[in-house]
C-alpha atoms as a PDB file:
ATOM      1  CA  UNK A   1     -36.264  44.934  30.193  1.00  0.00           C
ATOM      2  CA  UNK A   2     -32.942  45.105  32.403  1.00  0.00           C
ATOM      3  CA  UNK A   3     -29.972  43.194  31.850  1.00  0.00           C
ATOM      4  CA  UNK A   4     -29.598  40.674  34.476  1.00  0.00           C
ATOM      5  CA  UNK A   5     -25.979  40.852  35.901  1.00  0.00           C
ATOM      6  CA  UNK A   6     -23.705  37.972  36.252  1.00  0.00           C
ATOM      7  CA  UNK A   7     -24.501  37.256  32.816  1.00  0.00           C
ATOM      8  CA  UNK A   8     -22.017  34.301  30.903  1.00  0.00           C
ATOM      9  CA  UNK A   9     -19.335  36.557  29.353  1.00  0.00           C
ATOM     10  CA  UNK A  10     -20.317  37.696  25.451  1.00  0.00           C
ATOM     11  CA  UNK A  11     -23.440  38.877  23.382  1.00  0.00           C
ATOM     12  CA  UNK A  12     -26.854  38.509  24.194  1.00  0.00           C
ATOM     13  CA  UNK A  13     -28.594  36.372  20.759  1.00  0.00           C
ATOM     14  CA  UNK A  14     -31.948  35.925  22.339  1.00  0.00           C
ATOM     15  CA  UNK A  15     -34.169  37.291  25.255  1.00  0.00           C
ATOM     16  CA  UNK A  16     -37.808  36.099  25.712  1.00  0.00           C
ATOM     17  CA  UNK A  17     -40.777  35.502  29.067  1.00  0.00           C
ATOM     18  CA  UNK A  18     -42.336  32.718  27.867  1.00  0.00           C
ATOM     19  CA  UNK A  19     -45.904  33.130  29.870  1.00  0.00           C
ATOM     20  CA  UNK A  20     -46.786  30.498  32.770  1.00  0.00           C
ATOM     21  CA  UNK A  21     -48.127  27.187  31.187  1.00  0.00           C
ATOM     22  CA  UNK A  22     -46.574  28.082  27.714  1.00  0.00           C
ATOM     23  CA  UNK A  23     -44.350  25.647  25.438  1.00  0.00           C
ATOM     24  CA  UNK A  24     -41.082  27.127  23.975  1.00  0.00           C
ATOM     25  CA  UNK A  25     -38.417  25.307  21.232  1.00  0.00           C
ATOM     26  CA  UNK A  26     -35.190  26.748  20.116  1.00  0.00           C
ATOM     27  CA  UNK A  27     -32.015  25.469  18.665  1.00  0.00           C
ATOM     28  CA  UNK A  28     -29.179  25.970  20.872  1.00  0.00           C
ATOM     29  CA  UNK A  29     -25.649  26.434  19.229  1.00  0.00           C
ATOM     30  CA  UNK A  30     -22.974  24.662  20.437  1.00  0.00           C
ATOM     31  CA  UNK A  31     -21.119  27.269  22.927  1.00  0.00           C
ATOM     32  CA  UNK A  32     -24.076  29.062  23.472  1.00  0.00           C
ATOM     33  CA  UNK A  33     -25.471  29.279  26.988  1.00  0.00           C
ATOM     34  CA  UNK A  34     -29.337  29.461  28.307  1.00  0.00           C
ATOM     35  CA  UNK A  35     -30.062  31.225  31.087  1.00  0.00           C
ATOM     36  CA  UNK A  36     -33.432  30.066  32.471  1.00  0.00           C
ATOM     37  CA  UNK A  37     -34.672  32.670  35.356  1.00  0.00           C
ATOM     38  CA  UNK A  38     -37.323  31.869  37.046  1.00  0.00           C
ATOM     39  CA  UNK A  39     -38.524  35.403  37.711  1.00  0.00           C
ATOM     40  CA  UNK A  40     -41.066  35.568  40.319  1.00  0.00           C
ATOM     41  CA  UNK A  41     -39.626  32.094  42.427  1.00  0.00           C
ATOM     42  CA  UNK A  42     -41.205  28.411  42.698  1.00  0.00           C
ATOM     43  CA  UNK A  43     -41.715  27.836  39.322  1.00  0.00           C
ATOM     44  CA  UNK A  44     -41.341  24.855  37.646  1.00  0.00           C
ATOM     45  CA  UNK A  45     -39.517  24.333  33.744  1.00  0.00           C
ATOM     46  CA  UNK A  46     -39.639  20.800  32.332  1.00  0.00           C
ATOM     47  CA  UNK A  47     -37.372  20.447  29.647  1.00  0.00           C
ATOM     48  CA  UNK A  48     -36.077  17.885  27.404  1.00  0.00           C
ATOM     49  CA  UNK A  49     -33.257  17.850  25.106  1.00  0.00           C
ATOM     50  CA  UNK A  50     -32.666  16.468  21.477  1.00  0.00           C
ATOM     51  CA  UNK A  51     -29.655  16.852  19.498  1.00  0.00           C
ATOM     52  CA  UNK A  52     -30.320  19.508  16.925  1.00  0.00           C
ATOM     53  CA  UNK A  53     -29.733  17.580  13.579  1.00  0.00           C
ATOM     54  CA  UNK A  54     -30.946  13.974  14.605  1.00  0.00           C
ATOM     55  CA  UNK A  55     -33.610  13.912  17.441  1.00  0.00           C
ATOM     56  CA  UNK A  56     -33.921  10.145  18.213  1.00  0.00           C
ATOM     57  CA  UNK A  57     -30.818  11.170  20.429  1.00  0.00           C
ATOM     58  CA  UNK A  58     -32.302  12.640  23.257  1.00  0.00           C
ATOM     59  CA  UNK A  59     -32.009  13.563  27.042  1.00  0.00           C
ATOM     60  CA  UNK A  60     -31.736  10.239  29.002  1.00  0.00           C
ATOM     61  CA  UNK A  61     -32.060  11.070  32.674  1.00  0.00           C
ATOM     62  CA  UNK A  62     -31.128   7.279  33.435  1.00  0.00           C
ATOM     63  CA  UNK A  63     -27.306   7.926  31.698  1.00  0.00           C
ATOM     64  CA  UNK A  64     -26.986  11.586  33.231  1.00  0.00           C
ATOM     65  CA  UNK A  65     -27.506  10.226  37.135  1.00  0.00           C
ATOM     66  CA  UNK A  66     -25.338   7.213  36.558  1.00  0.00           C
ATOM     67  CA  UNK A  67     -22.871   9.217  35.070  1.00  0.00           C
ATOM     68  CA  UNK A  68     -22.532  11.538  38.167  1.00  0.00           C
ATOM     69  CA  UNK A  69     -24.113   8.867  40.673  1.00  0.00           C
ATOM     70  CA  UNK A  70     -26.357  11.528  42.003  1.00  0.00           C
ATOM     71  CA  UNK A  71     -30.164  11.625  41.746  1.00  0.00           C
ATOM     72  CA  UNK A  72     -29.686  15.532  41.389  1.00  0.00           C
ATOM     73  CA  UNK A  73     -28.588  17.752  38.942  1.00  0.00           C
ATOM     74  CA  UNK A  74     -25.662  20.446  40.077  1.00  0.00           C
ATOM     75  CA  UNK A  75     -23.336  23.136  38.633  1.00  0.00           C
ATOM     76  CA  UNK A  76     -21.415  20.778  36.891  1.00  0.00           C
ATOM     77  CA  UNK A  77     -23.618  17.875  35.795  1.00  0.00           C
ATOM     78  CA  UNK A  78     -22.872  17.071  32.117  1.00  0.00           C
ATOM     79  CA  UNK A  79     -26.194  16.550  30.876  1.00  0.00           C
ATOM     80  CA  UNK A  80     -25.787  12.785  28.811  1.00  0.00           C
ATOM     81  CA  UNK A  81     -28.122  11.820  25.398  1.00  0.00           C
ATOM     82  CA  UNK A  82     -29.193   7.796  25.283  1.00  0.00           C
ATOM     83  CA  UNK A  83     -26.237   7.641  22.989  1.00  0.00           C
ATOM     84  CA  UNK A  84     -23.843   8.841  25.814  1.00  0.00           C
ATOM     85  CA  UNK A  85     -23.280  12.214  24.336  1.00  0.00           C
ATOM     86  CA  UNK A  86     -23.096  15.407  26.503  1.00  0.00           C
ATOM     87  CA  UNK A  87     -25.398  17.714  25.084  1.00  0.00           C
ATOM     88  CA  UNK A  88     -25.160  20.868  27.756  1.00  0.00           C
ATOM     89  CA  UNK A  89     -23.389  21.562  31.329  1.00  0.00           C
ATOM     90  CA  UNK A  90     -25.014  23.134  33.887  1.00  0.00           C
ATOM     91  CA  UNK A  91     -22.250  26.144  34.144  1.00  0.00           C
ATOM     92  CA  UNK A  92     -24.045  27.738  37.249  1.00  0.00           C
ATOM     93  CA  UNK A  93     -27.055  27.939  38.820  1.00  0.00           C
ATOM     94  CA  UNK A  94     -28.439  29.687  42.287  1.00  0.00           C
ATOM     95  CA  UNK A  95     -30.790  27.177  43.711  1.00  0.00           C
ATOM     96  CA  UNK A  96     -29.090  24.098  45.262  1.00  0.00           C
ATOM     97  CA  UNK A  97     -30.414  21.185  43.255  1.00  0.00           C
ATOM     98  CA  UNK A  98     -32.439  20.579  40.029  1.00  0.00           C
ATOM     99  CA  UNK A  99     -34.655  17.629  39.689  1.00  0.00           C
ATOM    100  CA  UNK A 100     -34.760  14.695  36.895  1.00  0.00           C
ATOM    101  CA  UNK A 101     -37.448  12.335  38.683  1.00  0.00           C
ATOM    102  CA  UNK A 102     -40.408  13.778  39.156  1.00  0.00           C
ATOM    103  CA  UNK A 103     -41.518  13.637  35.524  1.00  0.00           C
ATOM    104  CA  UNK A 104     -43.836  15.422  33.214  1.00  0.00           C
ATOM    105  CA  UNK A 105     -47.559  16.003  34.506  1.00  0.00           C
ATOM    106  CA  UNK A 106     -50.046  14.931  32.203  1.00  0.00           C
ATOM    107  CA  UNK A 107     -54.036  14.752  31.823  1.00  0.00           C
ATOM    108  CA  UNK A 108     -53.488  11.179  33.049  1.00  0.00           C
ATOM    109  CA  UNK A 109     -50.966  11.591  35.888  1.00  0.00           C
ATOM    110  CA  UNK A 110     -53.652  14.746  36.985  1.00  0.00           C
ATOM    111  CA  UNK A 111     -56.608  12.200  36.706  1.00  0.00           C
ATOM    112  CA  UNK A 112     -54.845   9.920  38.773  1.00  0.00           C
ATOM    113  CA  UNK A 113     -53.425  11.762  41.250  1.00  0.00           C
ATOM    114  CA  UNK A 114     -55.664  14.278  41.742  1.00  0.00           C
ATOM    115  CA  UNK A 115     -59.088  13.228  40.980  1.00  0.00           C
ATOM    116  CA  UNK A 116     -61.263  12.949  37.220  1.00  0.00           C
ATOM    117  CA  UNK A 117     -62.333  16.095  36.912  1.00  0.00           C
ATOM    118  CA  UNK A 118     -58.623  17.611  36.454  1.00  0.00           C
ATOM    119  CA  UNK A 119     -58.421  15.378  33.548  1.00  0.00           C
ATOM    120  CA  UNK A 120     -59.221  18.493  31.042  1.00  0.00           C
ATOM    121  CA  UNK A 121     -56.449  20.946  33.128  1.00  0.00           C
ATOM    122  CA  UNK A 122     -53.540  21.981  30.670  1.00  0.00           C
ATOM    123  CA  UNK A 123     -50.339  19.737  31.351  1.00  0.00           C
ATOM    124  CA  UNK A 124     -46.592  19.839  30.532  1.00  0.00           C
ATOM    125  CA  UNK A 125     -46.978  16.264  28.043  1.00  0.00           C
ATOM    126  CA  UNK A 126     -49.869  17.687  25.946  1.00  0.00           C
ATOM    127  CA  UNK A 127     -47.112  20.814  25.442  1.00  0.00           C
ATOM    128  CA  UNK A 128     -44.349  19.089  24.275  1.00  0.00           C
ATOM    129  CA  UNK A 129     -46.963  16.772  22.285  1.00  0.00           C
ATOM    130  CA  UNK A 130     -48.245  19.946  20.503  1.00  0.00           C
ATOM    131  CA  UNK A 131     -44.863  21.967  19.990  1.00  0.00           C
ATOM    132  CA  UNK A 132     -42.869  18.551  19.216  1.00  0.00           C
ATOM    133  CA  UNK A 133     -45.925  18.396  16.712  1.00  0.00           C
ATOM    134  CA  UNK A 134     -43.755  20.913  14.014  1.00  0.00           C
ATOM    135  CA  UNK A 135     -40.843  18.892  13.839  1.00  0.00           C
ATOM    136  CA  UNK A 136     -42.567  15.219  13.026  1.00  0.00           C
ATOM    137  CA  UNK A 137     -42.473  14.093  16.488  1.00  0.00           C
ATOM    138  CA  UNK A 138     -44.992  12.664  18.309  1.00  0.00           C
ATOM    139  CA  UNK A 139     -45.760  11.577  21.899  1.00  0.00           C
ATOM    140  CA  UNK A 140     -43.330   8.516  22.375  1.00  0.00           C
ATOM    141  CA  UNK A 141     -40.876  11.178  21.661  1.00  0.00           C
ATOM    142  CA  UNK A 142     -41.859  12.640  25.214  1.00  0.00           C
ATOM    143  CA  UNK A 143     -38.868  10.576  27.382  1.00  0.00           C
ATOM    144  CA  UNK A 144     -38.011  11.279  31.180  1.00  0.00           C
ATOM    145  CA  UNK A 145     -37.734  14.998  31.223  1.00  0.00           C
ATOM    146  CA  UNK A 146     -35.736  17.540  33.936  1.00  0.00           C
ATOM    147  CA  UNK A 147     -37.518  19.738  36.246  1.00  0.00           C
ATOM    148  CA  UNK A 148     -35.621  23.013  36.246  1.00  0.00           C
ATOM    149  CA  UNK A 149     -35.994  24.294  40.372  1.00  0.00           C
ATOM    150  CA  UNK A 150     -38.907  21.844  41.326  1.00  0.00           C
ATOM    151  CA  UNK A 151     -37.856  19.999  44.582  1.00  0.00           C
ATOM    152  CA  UNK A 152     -38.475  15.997  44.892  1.00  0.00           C
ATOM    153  CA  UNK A 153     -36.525  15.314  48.350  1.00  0.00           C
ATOM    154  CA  UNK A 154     -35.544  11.528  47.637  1.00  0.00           C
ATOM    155  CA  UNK A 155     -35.549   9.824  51.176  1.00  0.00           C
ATOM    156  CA  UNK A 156     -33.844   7.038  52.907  1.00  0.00           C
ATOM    157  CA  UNK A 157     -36.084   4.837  52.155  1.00  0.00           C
ATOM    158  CA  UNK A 158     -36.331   5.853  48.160  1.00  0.00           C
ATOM    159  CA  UNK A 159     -39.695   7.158  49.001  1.00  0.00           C
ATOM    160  CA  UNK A 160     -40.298  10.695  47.248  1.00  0.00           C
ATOM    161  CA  UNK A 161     -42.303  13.759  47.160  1.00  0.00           C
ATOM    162  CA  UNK A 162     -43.099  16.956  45.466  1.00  0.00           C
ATOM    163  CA  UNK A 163     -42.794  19.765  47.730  1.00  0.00           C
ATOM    164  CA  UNK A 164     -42.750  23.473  48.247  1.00  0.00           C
ATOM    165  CA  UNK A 165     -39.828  25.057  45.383  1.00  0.00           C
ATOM    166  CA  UNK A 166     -36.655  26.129  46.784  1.00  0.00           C
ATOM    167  CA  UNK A 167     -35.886  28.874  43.719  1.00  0.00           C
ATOM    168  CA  UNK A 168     -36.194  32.357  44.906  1.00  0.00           C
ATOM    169  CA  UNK A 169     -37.776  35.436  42.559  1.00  0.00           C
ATOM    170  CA  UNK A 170     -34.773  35.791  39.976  1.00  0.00           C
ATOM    171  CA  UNK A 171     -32.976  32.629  40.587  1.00  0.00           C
ATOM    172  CA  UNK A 172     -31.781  30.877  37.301  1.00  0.00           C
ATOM    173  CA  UNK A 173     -29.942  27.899  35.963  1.00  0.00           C
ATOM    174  CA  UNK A 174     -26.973  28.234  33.199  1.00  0.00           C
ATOM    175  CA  UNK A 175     -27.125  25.602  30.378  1.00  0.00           C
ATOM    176  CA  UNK A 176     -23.941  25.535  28.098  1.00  0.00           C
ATOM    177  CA  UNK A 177     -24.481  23.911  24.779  1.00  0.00           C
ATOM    178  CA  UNK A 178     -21.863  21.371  24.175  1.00  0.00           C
ATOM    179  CA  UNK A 179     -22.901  20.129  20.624  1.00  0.00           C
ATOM    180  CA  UNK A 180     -26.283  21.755  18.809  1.00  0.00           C
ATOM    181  CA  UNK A 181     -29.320  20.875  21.048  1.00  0.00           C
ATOM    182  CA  UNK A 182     -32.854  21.339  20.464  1.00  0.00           C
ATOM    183  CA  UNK A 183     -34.246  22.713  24.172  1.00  0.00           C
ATOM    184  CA  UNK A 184     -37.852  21.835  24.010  1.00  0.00           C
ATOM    185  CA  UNK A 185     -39.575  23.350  27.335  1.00  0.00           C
ATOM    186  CA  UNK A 186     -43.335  23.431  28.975  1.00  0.00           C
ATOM    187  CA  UNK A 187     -43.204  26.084  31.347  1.00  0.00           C
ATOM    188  CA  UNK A 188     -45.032  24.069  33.492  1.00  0.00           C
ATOM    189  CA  UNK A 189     -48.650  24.821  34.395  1.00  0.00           C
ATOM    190  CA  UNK A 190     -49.299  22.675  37.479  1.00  0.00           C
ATOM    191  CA  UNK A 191     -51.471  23.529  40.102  1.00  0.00           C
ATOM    192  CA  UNK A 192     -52.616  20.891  42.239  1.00  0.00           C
ATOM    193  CA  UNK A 193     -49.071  20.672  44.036  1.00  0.00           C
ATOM    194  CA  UNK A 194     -46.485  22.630  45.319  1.00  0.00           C
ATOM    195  CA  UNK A 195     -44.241  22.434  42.455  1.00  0.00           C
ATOM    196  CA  UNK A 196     -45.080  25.977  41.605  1.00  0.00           C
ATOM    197  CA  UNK A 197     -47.016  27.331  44.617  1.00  0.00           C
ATOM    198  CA  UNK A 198     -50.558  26.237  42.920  1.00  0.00           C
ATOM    199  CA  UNK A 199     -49.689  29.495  40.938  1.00  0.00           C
ATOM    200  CA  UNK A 200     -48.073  28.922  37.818  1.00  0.00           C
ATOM    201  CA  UNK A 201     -45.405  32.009  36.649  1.00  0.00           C
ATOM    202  CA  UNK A 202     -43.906  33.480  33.791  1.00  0.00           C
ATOM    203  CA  UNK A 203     -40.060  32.551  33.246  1.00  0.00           C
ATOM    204  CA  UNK A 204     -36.964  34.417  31.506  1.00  0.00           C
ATOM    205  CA  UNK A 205     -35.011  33.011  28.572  1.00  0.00           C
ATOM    206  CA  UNK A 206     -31.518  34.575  27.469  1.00  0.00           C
ATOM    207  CA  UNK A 207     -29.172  32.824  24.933  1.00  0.00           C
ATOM    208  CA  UNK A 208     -25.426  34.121  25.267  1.00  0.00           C
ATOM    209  CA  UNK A 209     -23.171  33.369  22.781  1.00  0.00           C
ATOM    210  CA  UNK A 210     -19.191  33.432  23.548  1.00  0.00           C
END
């Protein structure tokens, strides 16, 4: 596998595809970035965050678009814990705007949305549910999530969609660990909306370390 360029400056420590639909967990140091490439374009990554050694502090997406009063997450956005603690920075990213609104699809959500008989379809919840299911945590540990390249235009009104993705093939997100932070992520497996072209894709991980 090639060595994408415009890598974070120092040693590769990990380099995975986690398949379309798949869960993934790893502990990421403090210093450490994740790259997340979404290789073949308009695929969607939830992901939630924990801090590594007590995981009741998690990702609030409430405190992170307070903090930076914007609805979006940048290059730049310090990404806050319910405790107020930056656990990563988004160092870089290609694709305009990351979203922390839209939520996590579930059986439910699909059953509502889209009509009873998706209720059995695969969904980003029941992944975190079963690969939180290792570490002692359970489903009220599944809190407002980020959407790595989906696109939810907010409008004027506050009225908001899921559309067509804006990431291209190879366009990918830098995540700089500020303390140690458990990255728990469904690579999501959607496809009754646009979020990932109704075709679900695999996506590159690469930890750097400095």
């Amino acid at each position: 596998m090639s060595t994408p360029s415009e890598l974070p400056a120092g040693r590769i420590v990990y380099d995975e595809v986690v398949e379309a639909r798949a869960p993934w967990s790893r502990v990421v140091q403090a210093g450490e970035t994740l790259r997340i490439v979404d290789l073949e374009g308009n695929q969607a990554v939830d992901c939630i965050l924990y801090r590594a050694d007590d995981p009741v502090e998690r990702y609030s997406a409430a405190d992170t678009m307070t903090s930076q009063n914007n609805v979006y997450l940048v290059t730049g956005t310090e990404l806050l814990s319910n405790e107020g603690t930056v656990l990563m920075t988004i160092t870089g990213t290609t694709v305009e705007r990351h979203d922390t609104v839209g939520g996590a699809c579930s059986r439910e959500s699909n059953s509502l949305r889209y009509g009873h008989h998706t209720r059995a379809q695969h969904a980003c919840v029941e992944n975190f549910v079963h690969d939180n299911a290792r570490r002692g945590m359970g489903k009220r540990d599944v809190v407002p999530n980020i959407n790595w390249f989906m696109n939810v235009p907010v409008e004027a009104d506050g009225s908001l969609g899921i559309v067509d993705g804006i990431s291209p093939p190879g366009g990918w997100v830098d995540l700089r660990a500020e303390i140690d932070t458990l990255v728990a992520i469904s690579n999501c497996p959607q496809i009754n909306n646009p979020c990932n072209g109704f075709n679900p894709t695999p996506v590159r991980l690469i930890i750097t370390a400095p």
